[in-house]
PDB file of N, CA and C in Angstrom:
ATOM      1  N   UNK A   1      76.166   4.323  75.403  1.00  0.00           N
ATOM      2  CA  UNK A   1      76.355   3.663  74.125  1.00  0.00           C
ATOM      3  C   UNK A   1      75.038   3.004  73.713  1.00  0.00           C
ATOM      4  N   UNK A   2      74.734   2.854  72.516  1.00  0.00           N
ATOM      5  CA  UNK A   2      73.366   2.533  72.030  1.00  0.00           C
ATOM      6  C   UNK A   2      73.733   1.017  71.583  1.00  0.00           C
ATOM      7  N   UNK A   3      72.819   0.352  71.486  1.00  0.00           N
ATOM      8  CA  UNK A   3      73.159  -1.388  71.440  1.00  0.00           C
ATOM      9  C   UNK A   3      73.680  -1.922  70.280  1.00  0.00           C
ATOM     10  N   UNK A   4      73.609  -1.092  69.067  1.00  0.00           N
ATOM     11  CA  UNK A   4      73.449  -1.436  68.072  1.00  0.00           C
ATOM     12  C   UNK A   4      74.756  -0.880  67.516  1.00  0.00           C
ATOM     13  N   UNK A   5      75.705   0.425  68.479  1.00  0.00           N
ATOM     14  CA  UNK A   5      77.144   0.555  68.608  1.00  0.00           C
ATOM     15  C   UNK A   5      77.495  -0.631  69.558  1.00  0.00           C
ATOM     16  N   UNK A   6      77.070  -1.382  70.745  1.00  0.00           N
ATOM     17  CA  UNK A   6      77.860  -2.132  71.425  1.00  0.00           C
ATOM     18  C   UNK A   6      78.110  -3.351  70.735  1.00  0.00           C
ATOM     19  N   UNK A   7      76.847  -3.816  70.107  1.00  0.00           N
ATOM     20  CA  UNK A   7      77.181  -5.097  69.008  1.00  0.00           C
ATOM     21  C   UNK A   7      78.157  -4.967  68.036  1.00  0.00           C
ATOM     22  N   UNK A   8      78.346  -3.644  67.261  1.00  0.00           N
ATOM     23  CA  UNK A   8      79.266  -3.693  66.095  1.00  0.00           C
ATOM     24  C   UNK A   8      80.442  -3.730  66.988  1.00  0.00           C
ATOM     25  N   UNK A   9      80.392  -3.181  68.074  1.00  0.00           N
ATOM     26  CA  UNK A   9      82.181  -3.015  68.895  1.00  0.00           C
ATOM     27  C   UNK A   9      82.844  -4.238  69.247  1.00  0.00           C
ATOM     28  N   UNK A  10      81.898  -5.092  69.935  1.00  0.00           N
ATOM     29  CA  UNK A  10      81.909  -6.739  70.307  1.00  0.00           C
ATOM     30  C   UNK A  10      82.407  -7.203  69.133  1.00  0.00           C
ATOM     31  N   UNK A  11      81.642  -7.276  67.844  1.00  0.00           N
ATOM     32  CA  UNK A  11      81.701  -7.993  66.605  1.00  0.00           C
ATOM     33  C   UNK A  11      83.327  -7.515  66.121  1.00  0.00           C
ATOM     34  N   UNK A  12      83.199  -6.468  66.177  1.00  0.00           N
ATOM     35  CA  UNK A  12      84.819  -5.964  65.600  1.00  0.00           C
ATOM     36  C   UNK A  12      85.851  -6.381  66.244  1.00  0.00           C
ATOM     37  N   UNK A  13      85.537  -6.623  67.592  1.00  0.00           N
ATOM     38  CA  UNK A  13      86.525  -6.384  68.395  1.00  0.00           C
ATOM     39  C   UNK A  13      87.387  -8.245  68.484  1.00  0.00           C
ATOM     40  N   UNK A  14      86.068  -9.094  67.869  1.00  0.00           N
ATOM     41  CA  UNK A  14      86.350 -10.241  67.701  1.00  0.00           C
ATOM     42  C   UNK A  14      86.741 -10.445  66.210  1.00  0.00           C
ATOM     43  N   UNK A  15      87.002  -9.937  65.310  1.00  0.00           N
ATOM     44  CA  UNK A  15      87.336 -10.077  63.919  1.00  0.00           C
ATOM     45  C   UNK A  15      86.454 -10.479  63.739  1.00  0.00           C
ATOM     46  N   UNK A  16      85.125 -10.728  63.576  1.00  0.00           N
ATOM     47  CA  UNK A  16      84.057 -11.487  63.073  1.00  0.00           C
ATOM     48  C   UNK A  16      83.348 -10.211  62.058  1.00  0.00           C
ATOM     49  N   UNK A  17      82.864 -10.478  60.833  1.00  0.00           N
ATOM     50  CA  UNK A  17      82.211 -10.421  59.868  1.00  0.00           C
ATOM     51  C   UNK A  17      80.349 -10.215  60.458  1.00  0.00           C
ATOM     52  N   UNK A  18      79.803  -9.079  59.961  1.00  0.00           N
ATOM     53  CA  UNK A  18      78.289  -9.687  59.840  1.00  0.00           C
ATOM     54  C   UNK A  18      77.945 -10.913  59.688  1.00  0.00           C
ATOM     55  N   UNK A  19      78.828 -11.650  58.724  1.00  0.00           N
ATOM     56  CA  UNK A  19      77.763 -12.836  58.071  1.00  0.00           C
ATOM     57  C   UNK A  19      78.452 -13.850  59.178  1.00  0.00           C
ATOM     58  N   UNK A  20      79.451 -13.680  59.738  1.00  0.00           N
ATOM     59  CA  UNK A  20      80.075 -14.260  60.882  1.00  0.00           C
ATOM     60  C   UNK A  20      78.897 -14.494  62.236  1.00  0.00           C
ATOM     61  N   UNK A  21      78.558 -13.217  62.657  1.00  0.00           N
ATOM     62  CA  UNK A  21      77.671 -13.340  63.802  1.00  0.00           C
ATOM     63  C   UNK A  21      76.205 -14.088  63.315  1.00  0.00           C
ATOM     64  N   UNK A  22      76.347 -13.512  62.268  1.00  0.00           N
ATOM     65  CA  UNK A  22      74.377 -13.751  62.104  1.00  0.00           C
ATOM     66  C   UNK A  22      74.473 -15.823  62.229  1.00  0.00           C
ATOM     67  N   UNK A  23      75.497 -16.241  61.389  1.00  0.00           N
ATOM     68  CA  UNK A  23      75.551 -17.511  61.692  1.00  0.00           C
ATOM     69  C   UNK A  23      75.923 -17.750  62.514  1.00  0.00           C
ATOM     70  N   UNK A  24      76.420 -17.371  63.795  1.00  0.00           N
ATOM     71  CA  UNK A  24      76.562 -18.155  64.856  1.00  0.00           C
ATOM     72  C   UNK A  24      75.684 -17.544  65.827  1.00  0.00           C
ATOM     73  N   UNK A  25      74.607 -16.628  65.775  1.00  0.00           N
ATOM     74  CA  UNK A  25      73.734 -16.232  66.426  1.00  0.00           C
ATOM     75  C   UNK A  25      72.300 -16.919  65.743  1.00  0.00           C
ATOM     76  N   UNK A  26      72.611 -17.502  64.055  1.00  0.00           N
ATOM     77  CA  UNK A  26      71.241 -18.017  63.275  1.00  0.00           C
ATOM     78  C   UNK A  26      69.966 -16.759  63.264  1.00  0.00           C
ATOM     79  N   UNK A  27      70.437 -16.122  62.762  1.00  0.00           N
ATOM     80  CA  UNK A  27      70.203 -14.530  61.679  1.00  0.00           C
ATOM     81  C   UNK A  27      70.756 -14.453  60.546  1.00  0.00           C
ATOM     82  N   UNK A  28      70.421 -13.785  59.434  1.00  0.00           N
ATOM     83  CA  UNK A  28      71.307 -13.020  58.214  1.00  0.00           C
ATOM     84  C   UNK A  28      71.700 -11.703  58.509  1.00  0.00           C
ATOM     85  N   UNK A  29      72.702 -12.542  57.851  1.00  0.00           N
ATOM     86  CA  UNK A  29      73.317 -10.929  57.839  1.00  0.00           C
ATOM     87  C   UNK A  29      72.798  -9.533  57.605  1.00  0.00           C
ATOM     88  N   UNK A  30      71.806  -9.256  57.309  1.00  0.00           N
ATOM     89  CA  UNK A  30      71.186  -8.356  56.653  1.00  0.00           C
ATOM     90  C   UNK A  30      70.911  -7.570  58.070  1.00  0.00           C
ATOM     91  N   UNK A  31      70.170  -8.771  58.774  1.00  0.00           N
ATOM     92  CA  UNK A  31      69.806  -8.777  60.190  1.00  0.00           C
ATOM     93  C   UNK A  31      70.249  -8.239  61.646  1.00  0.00           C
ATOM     94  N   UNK A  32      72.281  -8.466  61.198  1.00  0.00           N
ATOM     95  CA  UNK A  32      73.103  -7.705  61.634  1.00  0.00           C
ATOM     96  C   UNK A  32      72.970  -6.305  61.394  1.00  0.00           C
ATOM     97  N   UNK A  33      73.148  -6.453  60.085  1.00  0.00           N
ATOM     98  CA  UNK A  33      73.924  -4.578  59.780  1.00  0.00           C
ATOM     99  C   UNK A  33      72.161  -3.719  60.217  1.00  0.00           C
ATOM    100  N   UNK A  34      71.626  -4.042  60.523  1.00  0.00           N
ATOM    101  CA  UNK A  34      69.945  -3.922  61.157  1.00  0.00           C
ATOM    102  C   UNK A  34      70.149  -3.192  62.629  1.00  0.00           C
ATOM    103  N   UNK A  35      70.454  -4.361  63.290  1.00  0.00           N
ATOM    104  CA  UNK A  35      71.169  -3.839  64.456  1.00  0.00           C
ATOM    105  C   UNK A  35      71.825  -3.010  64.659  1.00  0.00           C
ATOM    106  N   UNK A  36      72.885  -2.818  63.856  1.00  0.00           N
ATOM    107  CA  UNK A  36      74.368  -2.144  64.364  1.00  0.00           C
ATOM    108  C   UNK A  36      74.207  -0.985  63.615  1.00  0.00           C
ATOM    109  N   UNK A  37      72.819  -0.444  62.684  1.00  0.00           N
ATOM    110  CA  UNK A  37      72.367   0.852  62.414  1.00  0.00           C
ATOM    111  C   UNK A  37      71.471   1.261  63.159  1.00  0.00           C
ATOM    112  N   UNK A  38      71.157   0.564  64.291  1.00  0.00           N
ATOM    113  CA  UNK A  38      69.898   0.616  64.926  1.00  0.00           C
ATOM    114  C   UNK A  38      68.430   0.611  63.851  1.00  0.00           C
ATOM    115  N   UNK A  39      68.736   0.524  63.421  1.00  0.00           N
ATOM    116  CA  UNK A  39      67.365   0.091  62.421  1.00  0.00           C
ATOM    117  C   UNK A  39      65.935  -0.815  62.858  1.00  0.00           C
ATOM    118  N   UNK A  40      66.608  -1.737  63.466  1.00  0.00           N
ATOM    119  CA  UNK A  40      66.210  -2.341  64.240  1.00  0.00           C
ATOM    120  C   UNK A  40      66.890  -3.138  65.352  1.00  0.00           C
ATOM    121  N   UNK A  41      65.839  -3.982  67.060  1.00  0.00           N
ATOM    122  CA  UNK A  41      66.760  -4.224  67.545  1.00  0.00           C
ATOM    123  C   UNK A  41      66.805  -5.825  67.843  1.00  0.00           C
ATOM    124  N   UNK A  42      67.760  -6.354  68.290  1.00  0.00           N
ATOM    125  CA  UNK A  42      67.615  -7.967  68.274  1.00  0.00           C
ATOM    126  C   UNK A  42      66.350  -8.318  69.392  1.00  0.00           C
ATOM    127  N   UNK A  43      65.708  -9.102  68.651  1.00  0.00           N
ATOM    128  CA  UNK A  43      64.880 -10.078  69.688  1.00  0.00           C
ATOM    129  C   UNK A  43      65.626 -10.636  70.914  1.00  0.00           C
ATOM    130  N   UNK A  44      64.592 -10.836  71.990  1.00  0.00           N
ATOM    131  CA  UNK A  44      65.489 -11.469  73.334  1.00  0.00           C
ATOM    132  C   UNK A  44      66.294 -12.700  73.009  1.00  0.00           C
ATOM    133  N   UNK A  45      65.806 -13.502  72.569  1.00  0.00           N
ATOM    134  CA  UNK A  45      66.597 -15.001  72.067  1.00  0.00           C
ATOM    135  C   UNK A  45      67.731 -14.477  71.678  1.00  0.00           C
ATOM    136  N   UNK A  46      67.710 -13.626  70.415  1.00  0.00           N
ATOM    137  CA  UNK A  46      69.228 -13.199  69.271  1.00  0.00           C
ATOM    138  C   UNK A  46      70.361 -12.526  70.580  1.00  0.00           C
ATOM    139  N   UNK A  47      69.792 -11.465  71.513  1.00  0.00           N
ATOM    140  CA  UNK A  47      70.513 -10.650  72.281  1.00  0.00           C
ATOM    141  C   UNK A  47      71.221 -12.117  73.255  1.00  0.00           C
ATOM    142  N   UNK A  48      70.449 -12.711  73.525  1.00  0.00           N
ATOM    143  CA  UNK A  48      70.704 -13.583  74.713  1.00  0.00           C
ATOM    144  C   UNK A  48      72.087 -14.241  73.837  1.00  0.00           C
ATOM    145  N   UNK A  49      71.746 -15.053  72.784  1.00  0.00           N
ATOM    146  CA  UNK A  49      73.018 -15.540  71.724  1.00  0.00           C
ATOM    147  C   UNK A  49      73.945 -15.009  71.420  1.00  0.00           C
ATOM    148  N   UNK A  50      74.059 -13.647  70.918  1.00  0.00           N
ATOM    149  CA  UNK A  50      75.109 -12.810  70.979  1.00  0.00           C
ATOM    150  C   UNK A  50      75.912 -12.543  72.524  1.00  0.00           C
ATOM    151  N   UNK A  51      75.054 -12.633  73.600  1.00  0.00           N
ATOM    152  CA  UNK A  51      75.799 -11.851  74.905  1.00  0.00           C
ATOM    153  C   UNK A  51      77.000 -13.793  75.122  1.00  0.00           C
ATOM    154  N   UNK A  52      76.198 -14.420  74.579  1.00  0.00           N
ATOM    155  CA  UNK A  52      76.593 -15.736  75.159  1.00  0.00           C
ATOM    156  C   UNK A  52      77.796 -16.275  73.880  1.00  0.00           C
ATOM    157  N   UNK A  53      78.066 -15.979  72.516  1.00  0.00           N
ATOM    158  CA  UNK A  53      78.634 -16.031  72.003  1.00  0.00           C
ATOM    159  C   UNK A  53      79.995 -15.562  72.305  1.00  0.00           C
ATOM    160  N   UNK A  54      79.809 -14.156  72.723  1.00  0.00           N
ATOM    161  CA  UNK A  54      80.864 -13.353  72.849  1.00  0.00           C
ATOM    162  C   UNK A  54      81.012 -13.180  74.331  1.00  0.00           C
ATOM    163  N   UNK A  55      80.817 -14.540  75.090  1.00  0.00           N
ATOM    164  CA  UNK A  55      81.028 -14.433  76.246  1.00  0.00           C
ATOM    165  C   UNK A  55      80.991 -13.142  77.421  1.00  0.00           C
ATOM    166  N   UNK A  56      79.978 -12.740  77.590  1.00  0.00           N
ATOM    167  CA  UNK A  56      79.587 -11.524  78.061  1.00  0.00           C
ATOM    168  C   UNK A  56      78.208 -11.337  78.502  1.00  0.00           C
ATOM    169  N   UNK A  57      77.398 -10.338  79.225  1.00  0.00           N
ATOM    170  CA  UNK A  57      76.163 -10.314  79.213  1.00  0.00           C
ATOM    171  C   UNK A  57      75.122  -9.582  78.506  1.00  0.00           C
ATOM    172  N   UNK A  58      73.564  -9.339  78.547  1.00  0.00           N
ATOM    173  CA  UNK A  58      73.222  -8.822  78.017  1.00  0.00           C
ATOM    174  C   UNK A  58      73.509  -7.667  78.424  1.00  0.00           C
ATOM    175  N   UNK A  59      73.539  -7.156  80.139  1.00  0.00           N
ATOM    176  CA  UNK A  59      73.248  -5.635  80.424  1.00  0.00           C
ATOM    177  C   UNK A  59      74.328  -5.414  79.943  1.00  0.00           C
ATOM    178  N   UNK A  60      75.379  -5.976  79.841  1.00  0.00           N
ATOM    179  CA  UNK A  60      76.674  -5.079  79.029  1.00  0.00           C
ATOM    180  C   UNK A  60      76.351  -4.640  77.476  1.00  0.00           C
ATOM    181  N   UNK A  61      75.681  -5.580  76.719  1.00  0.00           N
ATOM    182  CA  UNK A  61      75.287  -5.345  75.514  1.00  0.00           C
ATOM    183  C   UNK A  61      73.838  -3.826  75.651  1.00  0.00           C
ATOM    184  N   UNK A  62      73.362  -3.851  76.280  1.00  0.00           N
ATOM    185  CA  UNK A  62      72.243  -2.856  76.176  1.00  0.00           C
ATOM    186  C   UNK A  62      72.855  -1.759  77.027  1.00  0.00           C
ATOM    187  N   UNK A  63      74.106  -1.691  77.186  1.00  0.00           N
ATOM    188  CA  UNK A  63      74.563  -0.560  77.976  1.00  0.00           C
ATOM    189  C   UNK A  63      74.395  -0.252  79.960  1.00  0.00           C
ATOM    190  N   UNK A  64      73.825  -1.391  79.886  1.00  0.00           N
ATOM    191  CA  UNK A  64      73.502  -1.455  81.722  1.00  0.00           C
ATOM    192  C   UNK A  64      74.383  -1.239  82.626  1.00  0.00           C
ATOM    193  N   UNK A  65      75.190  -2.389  82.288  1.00  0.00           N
ATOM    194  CA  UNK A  65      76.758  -2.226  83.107  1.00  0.00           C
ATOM    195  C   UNK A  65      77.801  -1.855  81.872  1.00  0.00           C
ATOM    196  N   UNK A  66      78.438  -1.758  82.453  1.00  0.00           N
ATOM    197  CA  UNK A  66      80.009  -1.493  82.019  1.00  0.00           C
ATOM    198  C   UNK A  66      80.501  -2.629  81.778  1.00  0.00           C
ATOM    199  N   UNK A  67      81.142  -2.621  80.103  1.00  0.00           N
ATOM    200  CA  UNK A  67      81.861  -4.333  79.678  1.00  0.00           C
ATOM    201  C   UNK A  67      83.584  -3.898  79.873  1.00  0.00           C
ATOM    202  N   UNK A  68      83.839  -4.838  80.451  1.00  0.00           N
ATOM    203  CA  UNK A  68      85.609  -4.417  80.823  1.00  0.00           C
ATOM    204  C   UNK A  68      85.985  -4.554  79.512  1.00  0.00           C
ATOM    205  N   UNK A  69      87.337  -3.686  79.444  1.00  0.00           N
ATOM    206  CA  UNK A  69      88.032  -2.868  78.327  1.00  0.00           C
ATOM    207  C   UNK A  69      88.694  -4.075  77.721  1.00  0.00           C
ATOM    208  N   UNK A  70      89.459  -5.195  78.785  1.00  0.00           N
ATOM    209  CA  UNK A  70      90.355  -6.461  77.762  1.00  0.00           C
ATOM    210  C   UNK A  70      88.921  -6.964  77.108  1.00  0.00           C
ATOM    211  N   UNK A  71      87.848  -6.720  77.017  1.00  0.00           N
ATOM    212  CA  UNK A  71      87.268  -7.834  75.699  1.00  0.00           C
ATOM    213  C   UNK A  71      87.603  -7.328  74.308  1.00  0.00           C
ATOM    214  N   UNK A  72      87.847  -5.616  74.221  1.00  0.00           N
ATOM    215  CA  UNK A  72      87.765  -4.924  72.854  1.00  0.00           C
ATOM    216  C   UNK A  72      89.159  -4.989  72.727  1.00  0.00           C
ATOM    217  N   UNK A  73      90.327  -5.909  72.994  1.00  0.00           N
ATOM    218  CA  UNK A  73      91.456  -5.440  72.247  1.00  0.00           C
ATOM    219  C   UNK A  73      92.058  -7.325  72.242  1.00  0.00           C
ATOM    220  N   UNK A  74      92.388  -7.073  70.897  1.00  0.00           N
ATOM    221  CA  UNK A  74      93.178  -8.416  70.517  1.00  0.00           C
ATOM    222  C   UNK A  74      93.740  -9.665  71.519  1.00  0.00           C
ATOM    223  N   UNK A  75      94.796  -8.994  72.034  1.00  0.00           N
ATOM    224  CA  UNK A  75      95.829  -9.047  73.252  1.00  0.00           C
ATOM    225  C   UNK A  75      95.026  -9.599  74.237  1.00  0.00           C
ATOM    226  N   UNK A  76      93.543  -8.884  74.693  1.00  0.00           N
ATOM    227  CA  UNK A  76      93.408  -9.356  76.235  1.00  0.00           C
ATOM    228  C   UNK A  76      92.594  -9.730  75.777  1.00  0.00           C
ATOM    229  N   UNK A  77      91.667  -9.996  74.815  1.00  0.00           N
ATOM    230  CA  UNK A  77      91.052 -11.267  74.935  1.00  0.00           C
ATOM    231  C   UNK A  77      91.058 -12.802  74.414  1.00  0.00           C
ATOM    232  N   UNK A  78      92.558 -12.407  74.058  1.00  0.00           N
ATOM    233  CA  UNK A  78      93.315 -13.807  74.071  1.00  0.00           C
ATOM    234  C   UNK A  78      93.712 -14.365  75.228  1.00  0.00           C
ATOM    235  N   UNK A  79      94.064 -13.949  76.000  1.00  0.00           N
ATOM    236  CA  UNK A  79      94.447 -14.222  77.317  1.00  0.00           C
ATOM    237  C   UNK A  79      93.548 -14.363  78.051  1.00  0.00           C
ATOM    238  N   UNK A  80      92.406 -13.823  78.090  1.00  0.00           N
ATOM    239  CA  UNK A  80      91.089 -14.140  78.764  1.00  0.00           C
ATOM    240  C   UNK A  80      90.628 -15.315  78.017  1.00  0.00           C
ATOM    241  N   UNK A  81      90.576 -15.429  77.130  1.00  0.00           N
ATOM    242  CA  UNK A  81      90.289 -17.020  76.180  1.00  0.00           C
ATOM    243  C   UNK A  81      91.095 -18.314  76.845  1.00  0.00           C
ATOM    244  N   UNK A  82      92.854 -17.978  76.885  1.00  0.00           N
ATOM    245  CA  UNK A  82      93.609 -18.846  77.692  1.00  0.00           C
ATOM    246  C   UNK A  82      93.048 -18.831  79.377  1.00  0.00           C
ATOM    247  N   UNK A  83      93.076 -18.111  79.559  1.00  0.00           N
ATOM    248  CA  UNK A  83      92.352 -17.916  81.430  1.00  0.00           C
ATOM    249  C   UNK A  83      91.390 -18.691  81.576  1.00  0.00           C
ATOM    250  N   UNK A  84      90.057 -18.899  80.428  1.00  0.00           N
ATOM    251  CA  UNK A  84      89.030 -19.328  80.532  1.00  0.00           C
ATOM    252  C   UNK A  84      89.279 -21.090  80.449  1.00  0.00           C
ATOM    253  N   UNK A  85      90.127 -20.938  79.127  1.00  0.00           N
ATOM    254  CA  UNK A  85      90.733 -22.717  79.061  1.00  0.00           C
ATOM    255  C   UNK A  85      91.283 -23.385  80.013  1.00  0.00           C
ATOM    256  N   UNK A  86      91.821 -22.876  80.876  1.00  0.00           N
ATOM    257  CA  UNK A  86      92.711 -23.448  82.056  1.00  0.00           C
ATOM    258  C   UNK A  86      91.659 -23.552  83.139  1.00  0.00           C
ATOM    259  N   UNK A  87      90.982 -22.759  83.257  1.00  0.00           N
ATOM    260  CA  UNK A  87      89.656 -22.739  84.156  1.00  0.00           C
ATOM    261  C   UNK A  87      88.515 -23.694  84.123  1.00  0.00           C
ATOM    262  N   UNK A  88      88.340 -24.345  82.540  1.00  0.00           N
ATOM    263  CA  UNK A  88      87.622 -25.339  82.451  1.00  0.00           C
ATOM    264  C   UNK A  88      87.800 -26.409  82.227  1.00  0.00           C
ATOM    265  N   UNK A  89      88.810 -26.916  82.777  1.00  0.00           N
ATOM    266  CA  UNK A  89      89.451 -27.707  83.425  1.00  0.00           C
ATOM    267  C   UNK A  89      89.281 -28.169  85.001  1.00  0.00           C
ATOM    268  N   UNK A  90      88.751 -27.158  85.606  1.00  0.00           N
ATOM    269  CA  UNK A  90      88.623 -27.392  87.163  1.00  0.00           C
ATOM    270  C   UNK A  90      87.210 -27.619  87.436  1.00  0.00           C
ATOM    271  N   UNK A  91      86.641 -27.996  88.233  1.00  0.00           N
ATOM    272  CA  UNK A  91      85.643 -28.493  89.097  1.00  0.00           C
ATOM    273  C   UNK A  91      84.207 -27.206  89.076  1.00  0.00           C
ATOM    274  N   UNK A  92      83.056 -27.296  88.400  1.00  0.00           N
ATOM    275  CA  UNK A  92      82.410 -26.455  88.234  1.00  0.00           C
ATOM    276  C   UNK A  92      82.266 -25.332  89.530  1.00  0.00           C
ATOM    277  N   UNK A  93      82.422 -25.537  90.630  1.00  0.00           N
ATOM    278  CA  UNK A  93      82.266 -24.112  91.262  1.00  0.00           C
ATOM    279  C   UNK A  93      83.236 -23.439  91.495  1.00  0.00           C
ATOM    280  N   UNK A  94      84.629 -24.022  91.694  1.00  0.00           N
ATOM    281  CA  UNK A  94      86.181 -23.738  91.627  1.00  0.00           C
ATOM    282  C   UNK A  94      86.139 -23.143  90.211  1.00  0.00           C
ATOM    283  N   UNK A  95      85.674 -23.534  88.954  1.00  0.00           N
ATOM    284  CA  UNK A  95      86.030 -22.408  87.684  1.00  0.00           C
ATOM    285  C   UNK A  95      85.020 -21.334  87.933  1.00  0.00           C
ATOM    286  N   UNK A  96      84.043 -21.835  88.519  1.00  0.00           N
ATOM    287  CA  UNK A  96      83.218 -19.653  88.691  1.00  0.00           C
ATOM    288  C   UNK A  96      84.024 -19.426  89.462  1.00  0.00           C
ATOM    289  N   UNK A  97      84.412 -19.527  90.462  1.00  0.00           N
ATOM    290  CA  UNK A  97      85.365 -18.542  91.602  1.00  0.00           C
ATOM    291  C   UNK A  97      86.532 -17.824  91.140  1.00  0.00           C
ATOM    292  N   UNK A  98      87.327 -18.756  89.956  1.00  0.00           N
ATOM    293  CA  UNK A  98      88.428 -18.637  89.508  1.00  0.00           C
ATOM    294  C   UNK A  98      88.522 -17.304  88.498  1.00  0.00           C
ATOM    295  N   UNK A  99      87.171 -17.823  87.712  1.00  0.00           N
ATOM    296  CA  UNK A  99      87.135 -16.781  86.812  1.00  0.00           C
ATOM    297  C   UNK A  99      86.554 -15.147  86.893  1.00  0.00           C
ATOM    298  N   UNK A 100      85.572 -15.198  88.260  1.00  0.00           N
ATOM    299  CA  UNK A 100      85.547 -14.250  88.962  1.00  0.00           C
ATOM    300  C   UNK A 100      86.233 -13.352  89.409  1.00  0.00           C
ATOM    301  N   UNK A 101      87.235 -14.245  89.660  1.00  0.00           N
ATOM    302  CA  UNK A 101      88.570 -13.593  90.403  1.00  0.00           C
ATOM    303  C   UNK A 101      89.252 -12.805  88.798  1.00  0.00           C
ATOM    304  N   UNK A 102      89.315 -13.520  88.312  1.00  0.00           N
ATOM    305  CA  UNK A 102      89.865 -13.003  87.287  1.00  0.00           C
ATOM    306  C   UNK A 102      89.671 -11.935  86.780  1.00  0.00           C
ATOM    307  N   UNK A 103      88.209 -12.397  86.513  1.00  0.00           N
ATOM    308  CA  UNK A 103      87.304 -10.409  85.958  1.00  0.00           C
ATOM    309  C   UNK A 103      87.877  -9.702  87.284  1.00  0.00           C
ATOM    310  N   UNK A 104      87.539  -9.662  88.096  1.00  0.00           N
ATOM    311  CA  UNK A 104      87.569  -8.755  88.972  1.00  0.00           C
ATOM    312  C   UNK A 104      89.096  -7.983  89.203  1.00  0.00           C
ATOM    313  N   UNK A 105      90.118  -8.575  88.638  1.00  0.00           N
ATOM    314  CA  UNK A 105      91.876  -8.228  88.672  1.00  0.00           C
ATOM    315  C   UNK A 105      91.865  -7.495  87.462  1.00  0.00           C
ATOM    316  N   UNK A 106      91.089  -8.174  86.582  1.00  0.00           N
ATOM    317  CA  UNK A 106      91.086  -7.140  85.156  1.00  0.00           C
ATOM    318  C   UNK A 106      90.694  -6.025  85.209  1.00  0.00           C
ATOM    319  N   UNK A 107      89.543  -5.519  85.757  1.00  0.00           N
ATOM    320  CA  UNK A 107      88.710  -4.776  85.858  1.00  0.00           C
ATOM    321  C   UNK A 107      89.838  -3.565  87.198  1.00  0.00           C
ATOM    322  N   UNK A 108      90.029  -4.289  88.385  1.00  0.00           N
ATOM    323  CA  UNK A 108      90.544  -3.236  88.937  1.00  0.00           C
ATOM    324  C   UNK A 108      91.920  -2.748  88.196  1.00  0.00           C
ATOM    325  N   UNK A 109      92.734  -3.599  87.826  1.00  0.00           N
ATOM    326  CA  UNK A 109      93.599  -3.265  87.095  1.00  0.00           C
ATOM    327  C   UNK A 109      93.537  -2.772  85.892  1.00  0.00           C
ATOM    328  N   UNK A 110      92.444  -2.556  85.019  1.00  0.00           N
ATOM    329  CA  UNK A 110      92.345  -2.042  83.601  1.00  0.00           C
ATOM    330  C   UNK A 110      93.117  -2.881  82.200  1.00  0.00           C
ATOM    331  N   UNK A 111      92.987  -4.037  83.268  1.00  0.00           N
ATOM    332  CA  UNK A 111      93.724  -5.626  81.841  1.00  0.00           C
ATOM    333  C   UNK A 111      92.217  -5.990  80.611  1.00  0.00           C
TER     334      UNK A 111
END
């Protein structure tokens, strides 16, 4: 997948708008639809903001690794949103473990 399909998939997959990301990444929109034609590609800062917006990483965004399937559908990444809330709640190394665990049940399981 080329980066500039993984951003529009992320972006869609969150109901968010171009003019949605570019402001919460601090880009225009223009800047988006740039990207997601490959036209051009985000600077390290913008990539780093987007992977961190949409809770995720960069190598998933540049195609490195593999981004598990519940981020692109409604359903599971609501529940990964609730997973995450209940998680930050607990004691900073107890919520990485927790949420680790979590990816990792999703992922073998295909949640």
């Amino acid at each position: 997948m080329d980066i500039g399909a993984s951003i529009k998939r992320l972006r869609k997959s969150h109901g968010e708008t171009q003019q949605q990301l570019g402001e919460s990444v601090g880009v225009v929109q223009q800047s988006v639809a740039a990207w997601e034609s490959n036209r051009c590609m985000p600077d390290i800062a913008s990539l780093v903001a987007i992977a961190t917006h949409y809770n995720t990483s960069t190598d998933s965004i540049l195609g490195l690794t593999e981004e598990p399937s519940y981020l692109f559908d409604t359903e599971g990444m609501q529940s990964y949103r609730n997973d995450v809330a209940l998680a930050d709640r607990l004691p900073g190394e107890i919520r990485e473990g927790v949420l680790a665990l979590i990816r990792l049940e999703r992922v073998k399981y295909g949640r």
